[in-house]
Structure formats: C-alpha cells, structure tokens
C-alpha atoms as a PDB file:
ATOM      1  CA  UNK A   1     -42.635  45.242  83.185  1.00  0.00           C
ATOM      2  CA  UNK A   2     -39.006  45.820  82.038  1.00  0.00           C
ATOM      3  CA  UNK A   3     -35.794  44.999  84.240  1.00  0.00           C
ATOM      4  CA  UNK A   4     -33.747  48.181  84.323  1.00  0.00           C
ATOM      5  CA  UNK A   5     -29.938  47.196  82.935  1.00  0.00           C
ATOM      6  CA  UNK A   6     -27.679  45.698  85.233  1.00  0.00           C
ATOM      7  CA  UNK A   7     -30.655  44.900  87.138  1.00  0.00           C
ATOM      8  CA  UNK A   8     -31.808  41.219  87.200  1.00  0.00           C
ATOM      9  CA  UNK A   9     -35.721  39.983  87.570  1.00  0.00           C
ATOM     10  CA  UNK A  10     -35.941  38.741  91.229  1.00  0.00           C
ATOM     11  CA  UNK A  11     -38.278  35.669  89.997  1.00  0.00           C
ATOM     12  CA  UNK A  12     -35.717  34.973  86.873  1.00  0.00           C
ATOM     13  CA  UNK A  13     -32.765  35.453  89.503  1.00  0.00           C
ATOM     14  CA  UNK A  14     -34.658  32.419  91.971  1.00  0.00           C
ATOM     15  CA  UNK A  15     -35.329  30.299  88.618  1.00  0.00           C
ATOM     16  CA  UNK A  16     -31.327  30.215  88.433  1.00  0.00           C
ATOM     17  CA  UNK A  17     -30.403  29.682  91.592  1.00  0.00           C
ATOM     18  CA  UNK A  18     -33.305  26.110  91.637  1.00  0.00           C
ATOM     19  CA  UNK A  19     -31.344  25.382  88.208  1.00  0.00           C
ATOM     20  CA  UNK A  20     -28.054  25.194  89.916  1.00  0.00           C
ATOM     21  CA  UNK A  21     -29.204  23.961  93.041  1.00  0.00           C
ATOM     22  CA  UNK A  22     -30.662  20.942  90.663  1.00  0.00           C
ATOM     23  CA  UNK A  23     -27.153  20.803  89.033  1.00  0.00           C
ATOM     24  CA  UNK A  24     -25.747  20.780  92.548  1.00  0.00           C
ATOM     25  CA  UNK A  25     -27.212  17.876  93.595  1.00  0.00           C
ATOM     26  CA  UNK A  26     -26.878  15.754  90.563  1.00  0.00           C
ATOM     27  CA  UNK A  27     -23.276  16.434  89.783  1.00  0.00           C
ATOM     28  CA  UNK A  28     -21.569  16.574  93.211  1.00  0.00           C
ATOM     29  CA  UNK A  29     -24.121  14.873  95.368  1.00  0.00           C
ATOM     30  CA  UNK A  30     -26.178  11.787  93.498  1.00  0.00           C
ATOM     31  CA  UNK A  31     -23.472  11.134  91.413  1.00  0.00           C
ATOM     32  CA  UNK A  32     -21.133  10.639  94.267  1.00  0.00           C
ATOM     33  CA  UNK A  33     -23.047   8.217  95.514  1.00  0.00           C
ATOM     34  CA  UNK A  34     -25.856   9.550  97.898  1.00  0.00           C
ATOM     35  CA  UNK A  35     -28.838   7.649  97.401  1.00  0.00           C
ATOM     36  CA  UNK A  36     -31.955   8.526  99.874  1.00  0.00           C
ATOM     37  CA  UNK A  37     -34.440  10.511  98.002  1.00  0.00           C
ATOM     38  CA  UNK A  38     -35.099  12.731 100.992  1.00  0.00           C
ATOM     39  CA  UNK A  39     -31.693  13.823 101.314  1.00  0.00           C
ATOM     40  CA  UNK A  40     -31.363  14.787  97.800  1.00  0.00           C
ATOM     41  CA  UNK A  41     -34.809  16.551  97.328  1.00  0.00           C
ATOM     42  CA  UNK A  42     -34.543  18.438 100.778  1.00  0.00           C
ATOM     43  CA  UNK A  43     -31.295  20.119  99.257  1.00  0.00           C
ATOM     44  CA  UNK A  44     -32.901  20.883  95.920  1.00  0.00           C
ATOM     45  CA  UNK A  45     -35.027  22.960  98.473  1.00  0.00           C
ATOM     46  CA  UNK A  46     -32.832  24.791 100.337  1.00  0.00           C
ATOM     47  CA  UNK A  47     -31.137  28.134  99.269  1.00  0.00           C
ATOM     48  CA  UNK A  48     -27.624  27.472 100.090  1.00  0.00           C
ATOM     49  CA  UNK A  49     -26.333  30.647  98.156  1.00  0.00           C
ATOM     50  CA  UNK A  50     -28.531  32.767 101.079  1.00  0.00           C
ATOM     51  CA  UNK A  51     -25.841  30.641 103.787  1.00  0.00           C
ATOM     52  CA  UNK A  52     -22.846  32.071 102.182  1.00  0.00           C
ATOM     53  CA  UNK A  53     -20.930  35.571 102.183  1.00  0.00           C
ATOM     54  CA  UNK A  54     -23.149  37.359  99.344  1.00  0.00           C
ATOM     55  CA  UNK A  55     -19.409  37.856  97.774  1.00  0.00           C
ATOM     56  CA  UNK A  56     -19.293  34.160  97.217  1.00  0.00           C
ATOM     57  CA  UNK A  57     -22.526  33.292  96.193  1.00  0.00           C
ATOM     58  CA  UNK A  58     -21.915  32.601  92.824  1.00  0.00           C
ATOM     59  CA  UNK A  59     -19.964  29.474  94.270  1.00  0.00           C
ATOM     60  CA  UNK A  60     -22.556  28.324  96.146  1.00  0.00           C
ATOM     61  CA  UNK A  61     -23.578  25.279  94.284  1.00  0.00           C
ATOM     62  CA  UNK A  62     -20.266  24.488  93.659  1.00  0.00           C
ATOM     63  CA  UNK A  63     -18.728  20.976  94.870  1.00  0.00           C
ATOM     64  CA  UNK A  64     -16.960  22.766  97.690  1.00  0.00           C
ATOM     65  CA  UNK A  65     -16.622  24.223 101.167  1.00  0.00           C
ATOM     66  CA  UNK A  66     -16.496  27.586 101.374  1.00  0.00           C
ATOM     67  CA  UNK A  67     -15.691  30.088 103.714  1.00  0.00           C
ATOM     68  CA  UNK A  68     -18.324  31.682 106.212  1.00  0.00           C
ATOM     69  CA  UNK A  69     -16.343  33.986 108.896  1.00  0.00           C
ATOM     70  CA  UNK A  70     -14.520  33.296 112.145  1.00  0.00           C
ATOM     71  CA  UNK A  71     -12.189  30.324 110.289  1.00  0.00           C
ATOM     72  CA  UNK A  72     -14.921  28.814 109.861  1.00  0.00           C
ATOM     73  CA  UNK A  73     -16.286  27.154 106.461  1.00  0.00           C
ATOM     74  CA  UNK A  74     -19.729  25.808 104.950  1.00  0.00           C
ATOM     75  CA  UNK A  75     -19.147  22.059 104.350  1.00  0.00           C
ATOM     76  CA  UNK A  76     -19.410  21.071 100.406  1.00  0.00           C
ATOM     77  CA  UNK A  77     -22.966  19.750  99.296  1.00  0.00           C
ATOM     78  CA  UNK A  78     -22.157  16.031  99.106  1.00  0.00           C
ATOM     79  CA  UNK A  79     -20.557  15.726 102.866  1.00  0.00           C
ATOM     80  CA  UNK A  80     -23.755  17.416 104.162  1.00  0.00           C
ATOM     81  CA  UNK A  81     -25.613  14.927 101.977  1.00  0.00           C
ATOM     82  CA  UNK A  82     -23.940  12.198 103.034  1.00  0.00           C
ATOM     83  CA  UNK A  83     -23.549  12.626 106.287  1.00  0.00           C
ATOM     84  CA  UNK A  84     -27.197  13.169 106.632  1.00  0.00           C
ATOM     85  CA  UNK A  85     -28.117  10.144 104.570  1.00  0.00           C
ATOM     86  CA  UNK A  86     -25.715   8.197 107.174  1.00  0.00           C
ATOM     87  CA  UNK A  87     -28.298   9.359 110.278  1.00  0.00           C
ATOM     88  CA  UNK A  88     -31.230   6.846 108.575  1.00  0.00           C
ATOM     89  CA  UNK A  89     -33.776   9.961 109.162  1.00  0.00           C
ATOM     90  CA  UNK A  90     -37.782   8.811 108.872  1.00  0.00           C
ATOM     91  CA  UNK A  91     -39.052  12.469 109.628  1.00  0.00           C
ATOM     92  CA  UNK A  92     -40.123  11.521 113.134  1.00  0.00           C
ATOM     93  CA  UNK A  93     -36.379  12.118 114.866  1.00  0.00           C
ATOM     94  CA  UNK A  94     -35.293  14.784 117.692  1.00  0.00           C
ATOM     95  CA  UNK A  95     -31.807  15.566 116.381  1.00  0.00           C
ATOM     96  CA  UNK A  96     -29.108  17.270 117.930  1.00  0.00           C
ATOM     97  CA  UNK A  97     -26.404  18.958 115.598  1.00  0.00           C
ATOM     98  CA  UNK A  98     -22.855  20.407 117.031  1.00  0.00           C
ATOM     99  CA  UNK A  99     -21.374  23.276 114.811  1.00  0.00           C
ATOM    100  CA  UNK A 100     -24.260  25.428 113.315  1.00  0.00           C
ATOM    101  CA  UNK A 101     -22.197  27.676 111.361  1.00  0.00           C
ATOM    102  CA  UNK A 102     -24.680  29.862 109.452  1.00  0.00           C
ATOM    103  CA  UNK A 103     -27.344  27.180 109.365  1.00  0.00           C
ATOM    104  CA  UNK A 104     -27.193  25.674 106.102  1.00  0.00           C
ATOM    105  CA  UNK A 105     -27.259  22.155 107.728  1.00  0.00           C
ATOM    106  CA  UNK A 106     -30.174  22.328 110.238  1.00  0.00           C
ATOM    107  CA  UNK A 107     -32.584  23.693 107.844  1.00  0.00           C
ATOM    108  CA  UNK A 108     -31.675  20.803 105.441  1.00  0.00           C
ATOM    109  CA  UNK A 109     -32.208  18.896 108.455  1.00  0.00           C
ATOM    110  CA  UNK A 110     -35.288  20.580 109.385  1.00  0.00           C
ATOM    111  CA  UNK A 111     -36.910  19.052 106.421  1.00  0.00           C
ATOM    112  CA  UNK A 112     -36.012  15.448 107.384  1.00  0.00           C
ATOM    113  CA  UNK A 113     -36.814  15.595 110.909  1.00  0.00           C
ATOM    114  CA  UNK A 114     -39.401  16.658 113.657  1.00  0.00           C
ATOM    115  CA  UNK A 115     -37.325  18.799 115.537  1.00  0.00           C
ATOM    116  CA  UNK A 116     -33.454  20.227 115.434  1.00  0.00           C
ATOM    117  CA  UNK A 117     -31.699  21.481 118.247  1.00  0.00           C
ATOM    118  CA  UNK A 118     -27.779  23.723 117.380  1.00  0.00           C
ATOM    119  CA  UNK A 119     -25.376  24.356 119.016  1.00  0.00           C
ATOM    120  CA  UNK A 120     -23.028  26.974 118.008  1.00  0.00           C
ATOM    121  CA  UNK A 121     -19.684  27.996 119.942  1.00  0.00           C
ATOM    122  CA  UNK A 122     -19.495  31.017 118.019  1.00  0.00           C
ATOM    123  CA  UNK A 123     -22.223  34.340 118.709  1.00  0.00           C
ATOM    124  CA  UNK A 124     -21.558  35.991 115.488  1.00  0.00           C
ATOM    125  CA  UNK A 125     -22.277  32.535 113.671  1.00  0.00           C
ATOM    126  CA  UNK A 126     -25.333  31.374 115.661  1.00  0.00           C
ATOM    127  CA  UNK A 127     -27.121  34.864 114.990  1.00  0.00           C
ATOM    128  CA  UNK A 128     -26.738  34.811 111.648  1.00  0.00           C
ATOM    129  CA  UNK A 129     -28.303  31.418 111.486  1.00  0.00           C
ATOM    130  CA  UNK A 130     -31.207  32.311 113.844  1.00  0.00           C
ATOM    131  CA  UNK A 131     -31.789  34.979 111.509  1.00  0.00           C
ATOM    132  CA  UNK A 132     -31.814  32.959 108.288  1.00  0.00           C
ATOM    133  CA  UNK A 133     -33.650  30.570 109.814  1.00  0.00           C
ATOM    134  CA  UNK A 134     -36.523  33.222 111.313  1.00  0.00           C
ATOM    135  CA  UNK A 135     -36.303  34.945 107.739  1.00  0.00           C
ATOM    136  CA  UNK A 136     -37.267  31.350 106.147  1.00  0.00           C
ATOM    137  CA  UNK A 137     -39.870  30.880 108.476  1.00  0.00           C
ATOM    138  CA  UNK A 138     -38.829  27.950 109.762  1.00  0.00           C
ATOM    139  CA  UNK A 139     -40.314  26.511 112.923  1.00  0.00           C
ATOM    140  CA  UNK A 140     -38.752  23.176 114.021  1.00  0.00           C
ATOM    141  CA  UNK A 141     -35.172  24.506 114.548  1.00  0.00           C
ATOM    142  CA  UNK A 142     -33.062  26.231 117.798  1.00  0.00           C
ATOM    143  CA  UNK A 143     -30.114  27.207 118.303  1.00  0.00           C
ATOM    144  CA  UNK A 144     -28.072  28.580 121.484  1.00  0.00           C
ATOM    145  CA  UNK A 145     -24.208  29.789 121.772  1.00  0.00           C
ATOM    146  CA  UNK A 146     -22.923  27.105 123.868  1.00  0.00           C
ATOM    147  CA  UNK A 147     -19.760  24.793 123.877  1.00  0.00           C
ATOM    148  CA  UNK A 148     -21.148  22.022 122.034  1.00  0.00           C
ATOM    149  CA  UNK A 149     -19.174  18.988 123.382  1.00  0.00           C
ATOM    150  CA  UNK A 150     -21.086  19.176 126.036  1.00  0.00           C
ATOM    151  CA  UNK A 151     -24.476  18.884 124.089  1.00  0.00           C
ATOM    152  CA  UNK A 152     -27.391  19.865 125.391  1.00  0.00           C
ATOM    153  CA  UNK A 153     -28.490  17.878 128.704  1.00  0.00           C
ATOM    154  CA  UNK A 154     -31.823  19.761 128.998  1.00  0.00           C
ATOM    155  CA  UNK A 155     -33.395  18.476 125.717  1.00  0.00           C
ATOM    156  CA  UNK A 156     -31.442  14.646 125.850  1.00  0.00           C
ATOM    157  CA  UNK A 157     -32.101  11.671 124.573  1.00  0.00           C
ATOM    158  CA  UNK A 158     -31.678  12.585 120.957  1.00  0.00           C
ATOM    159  CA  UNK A 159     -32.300  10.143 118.122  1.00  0.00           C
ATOM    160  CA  UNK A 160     -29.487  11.271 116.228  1.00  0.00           C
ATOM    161  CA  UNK A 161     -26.688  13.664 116.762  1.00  0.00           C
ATOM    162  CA  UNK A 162     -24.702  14.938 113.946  1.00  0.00           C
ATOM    163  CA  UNK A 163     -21.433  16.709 114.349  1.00  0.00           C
ATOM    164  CA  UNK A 164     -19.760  19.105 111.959  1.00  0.00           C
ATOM    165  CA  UNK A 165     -16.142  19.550 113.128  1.00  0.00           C
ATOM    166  CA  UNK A 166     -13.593  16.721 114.058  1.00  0.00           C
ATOM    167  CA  UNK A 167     -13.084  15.709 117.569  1.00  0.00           C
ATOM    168  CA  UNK A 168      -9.933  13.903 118.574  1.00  0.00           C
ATOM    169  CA  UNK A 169     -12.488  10.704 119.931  1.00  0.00           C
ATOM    170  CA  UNK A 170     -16.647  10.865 120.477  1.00  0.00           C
ATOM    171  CA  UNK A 171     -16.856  13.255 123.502  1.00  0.00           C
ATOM    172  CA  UNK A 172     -18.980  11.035 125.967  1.00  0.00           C
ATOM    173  CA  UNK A 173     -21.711  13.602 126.901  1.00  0.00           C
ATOM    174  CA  UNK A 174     -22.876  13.377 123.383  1.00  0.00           C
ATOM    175  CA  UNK A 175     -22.740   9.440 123.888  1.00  0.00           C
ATOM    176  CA  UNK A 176     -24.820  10.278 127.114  1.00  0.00           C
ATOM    177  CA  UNK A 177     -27.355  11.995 125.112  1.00  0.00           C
ATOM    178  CA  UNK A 178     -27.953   9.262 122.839  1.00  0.00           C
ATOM    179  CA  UNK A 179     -31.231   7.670 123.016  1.00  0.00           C
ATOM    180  CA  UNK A 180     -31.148   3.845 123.014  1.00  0.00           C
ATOM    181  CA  UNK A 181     -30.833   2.590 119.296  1.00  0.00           C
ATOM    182  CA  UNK A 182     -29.688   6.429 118.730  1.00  0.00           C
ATOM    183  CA  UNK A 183     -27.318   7.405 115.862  1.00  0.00           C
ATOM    184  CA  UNK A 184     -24.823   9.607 116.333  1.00  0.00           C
ATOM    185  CA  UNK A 185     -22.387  10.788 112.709  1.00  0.00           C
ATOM    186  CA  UNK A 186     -19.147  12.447 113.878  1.00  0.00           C
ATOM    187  CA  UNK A 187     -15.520  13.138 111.973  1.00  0.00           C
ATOM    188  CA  UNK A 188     -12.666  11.846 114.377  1.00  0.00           C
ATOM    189  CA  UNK A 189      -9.384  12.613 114.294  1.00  0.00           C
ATOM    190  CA  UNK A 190      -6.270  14.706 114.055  1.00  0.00           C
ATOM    191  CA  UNK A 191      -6.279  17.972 112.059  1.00  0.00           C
ATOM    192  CA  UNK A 192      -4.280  16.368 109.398  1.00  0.00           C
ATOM    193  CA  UNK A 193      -6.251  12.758 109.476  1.00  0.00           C
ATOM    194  CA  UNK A 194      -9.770  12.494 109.917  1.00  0.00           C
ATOM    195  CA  UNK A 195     -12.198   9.537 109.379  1.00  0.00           C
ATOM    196  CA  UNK A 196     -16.124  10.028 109.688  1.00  0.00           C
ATOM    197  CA  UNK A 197     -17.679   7.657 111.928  1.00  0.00           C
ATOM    198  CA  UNK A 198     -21.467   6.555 112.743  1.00  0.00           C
ATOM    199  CA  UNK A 199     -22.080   5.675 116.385  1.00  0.00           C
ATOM    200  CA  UNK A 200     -24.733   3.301 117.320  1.00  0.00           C
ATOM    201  CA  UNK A 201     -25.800   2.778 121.032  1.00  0.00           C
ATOM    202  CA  UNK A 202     -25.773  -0.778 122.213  1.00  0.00           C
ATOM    203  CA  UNK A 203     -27.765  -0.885 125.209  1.00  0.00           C
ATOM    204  CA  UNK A 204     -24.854   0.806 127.263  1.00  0.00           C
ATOM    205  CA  UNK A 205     -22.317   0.746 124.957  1.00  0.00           C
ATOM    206  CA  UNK A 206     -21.631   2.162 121.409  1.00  0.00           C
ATOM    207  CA  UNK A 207     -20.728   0.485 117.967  1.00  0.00           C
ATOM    208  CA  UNK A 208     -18.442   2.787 115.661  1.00  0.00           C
ATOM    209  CA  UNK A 209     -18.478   1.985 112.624  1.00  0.00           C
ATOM    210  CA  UNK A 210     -15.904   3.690 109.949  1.00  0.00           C
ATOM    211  CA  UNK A 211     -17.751   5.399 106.886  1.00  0.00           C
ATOM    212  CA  UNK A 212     -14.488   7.112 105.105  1.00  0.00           C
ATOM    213  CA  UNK A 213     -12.089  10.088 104.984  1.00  0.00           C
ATOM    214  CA  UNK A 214     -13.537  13.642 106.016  1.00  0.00           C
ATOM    215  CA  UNK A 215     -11.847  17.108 106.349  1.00  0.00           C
ATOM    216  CA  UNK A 216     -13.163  19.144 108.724  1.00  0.00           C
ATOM    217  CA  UNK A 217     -12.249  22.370 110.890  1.00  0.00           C
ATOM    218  CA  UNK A 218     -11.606  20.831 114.499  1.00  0.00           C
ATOM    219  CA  UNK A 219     -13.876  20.581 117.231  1.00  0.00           C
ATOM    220  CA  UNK A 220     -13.142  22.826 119.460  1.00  0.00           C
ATOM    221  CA  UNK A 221     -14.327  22.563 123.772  1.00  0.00           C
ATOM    222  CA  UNK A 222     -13.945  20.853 126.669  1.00  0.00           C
ATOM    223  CA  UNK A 223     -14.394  17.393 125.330  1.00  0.00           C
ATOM    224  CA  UNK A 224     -12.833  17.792 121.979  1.00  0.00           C
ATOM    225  CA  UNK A 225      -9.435  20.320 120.990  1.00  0.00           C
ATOM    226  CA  UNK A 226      -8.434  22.923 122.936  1.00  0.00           C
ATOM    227  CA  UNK A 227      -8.085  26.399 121.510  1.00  0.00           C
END
C-alpha cells in the first residue's frame, strides 16, 4: 500500500518515535548516571511524545522539560528517571505521586509498581491524564483533582510517595502517609534554590537525606506555597 505525500506510515511513524525514545534514554538518561534496569526499560516503553502539546512533539525525547498548559511543564527524561530510580521500586509498592501533570510520570510508574494513586491540583491537567491513561489501557493508575499536600488519607500508608513540584519543607501529611520503612522523593526549597531529597521513615521519625540540585515549578497548597 502506498503512503499518500505528506502523509507518513502510522507503523513507520511508531518505529521513530521507539528509535528516539531509545536515544532518549541512552543519551540523557543512562549516560547521566541512572542505573536500575527497570527504570530505563519502563521509559523505552512509554510514549512520552503522546504527554506533550502535539505542537511540541518533535521535542519530546529531547533532554528537557517542556511545557504542558496552566504554567505547568513535563519534567526532562533523566529527573523522572532518577527520581524514580531514588524510590528503590520492586514492582510490589502502593505509591502515591503529587503533581500528575498530563501523566507521563504515573504510567512510567505504573510499570514499576502495583498500584499508583495522583493527585492533581489542576482539572484541565488531571483529565487529560485520565484520558491518556484510559486511551493506553492502563489499569493500575488513579487520579483525582485534589490539593495534593494533603495526600490522600483514604488510601494511606503508601510505600513510596513521589512529589513533582518543590515544597518549601516535606508537608507532614505526606510524612503521615508514609508506611513504616516508606520512601518518600520530594524537591525542597525556594523557587530560586531547590535540592531533591529522599525521606525515609524511622519508626516515628524521618531521615532526609540530600540527593542534589532540582528545578521544579513550586508546590502549590495548604502545606506547601501559597498561590
């Protein structure tokens, strides 16, 4: 069957988009650094182009963030990466992630764990990820429109939280909703200084532990900024 001009072959189109997505991940993810084999092959997977304005999806695989809507942006690949590598994931984990965006993250997430719960403070962001997810067809994630600083008390403990904006300290209901041994990977700071840290719960207390500079949009609620 011929392509008509200008027109490009849907399966040739997909081929591309694995090739840079391969490309992605060795050049601004591996060779950065990220190590855990799960990480990198569960973002070799995922069609980040399809969590991006279509406008922009030629920079999809590129090293960095990009914009989504609502001042909001897509983190760059190795950040996701390494953030996720930093929650120790064995596939067996309840995780709770703050900042949904349009998804990208939970569904790479939904491949290392048994079950992700979102929570996204902004409606037009949160449907578009429920709908990317849905059109995916995949099972293990949910996400609600909800000020996520307060987490999400009805499904706690989680075995790992991960947070994708920068709160000016760890807001304690998401300490609160740590299970016991829990991990929790957050970016603290101000909007022009931000460190990511990993929380560990100590029987009743936490362990931070400082894994590095991050740049994120700010975390906004009633335990983080204010708007």
């Amino acid at each position: 069957m011929v392509t008509p001009p200008g027109k490009r072959d849907p399966a040739a189109q997909e081929r591309e988009y694995a090739h840079q997505r391969a490309l992605m991940v060795d050049r601004h993810v591996a060779a950065r650094g990220v190590k855990d084999p799960r990480v990198l092959d569960a973002m070799r997977e995922v069609p980040r182009h399809l969590f991006v304005p279509s406008v922009i999806a030629a920079k999809a695989y590129g090293r960095g963030a990009l914009p989504i809507g609502s001042k909001q942006t897509i983190s760059q690949p190795y950040i996701v990466a390494r953030m996720i590598e930093l929650l120790d994931l064995s596939g067996n984990e309840k995780v709770l992630e703050i900042g949904t965006g349009t998804g990208y993250q939970a569904v790479v997430l939904s491949k290392l764990s048994a079950k992700v719960f979102s929570i996204e403070r902004l409606n037009e962001l949160a449907l578009r990820a429920a709908e990317l997810i849905r059109e995916l067809k995949i099972y293990n994630v949910t996400v609600k429109v909800f000020d996520g600083t307060y987490g999400w008390s009805d499904h706690a403990p989680f075995d790992r939280i991960i947070v994708a904006a920068a709160a000016p300290e760890v807001p304690e209901p998401l300490v609160q909703q740590l299970a016991r041994t829990g991990k929790m990977v957050i970016p603290i700071g101000s909007e022009k200084s931000q460190r990511l840290a990993r929380v560990i719960r100590v029987g009743t207390g936490i362990q931070i532990e400082d894994c590095g500079t991050a740049e994120f949009v700010p975390l906004v609620g009633r335990f983080g900024w204010k708007e």
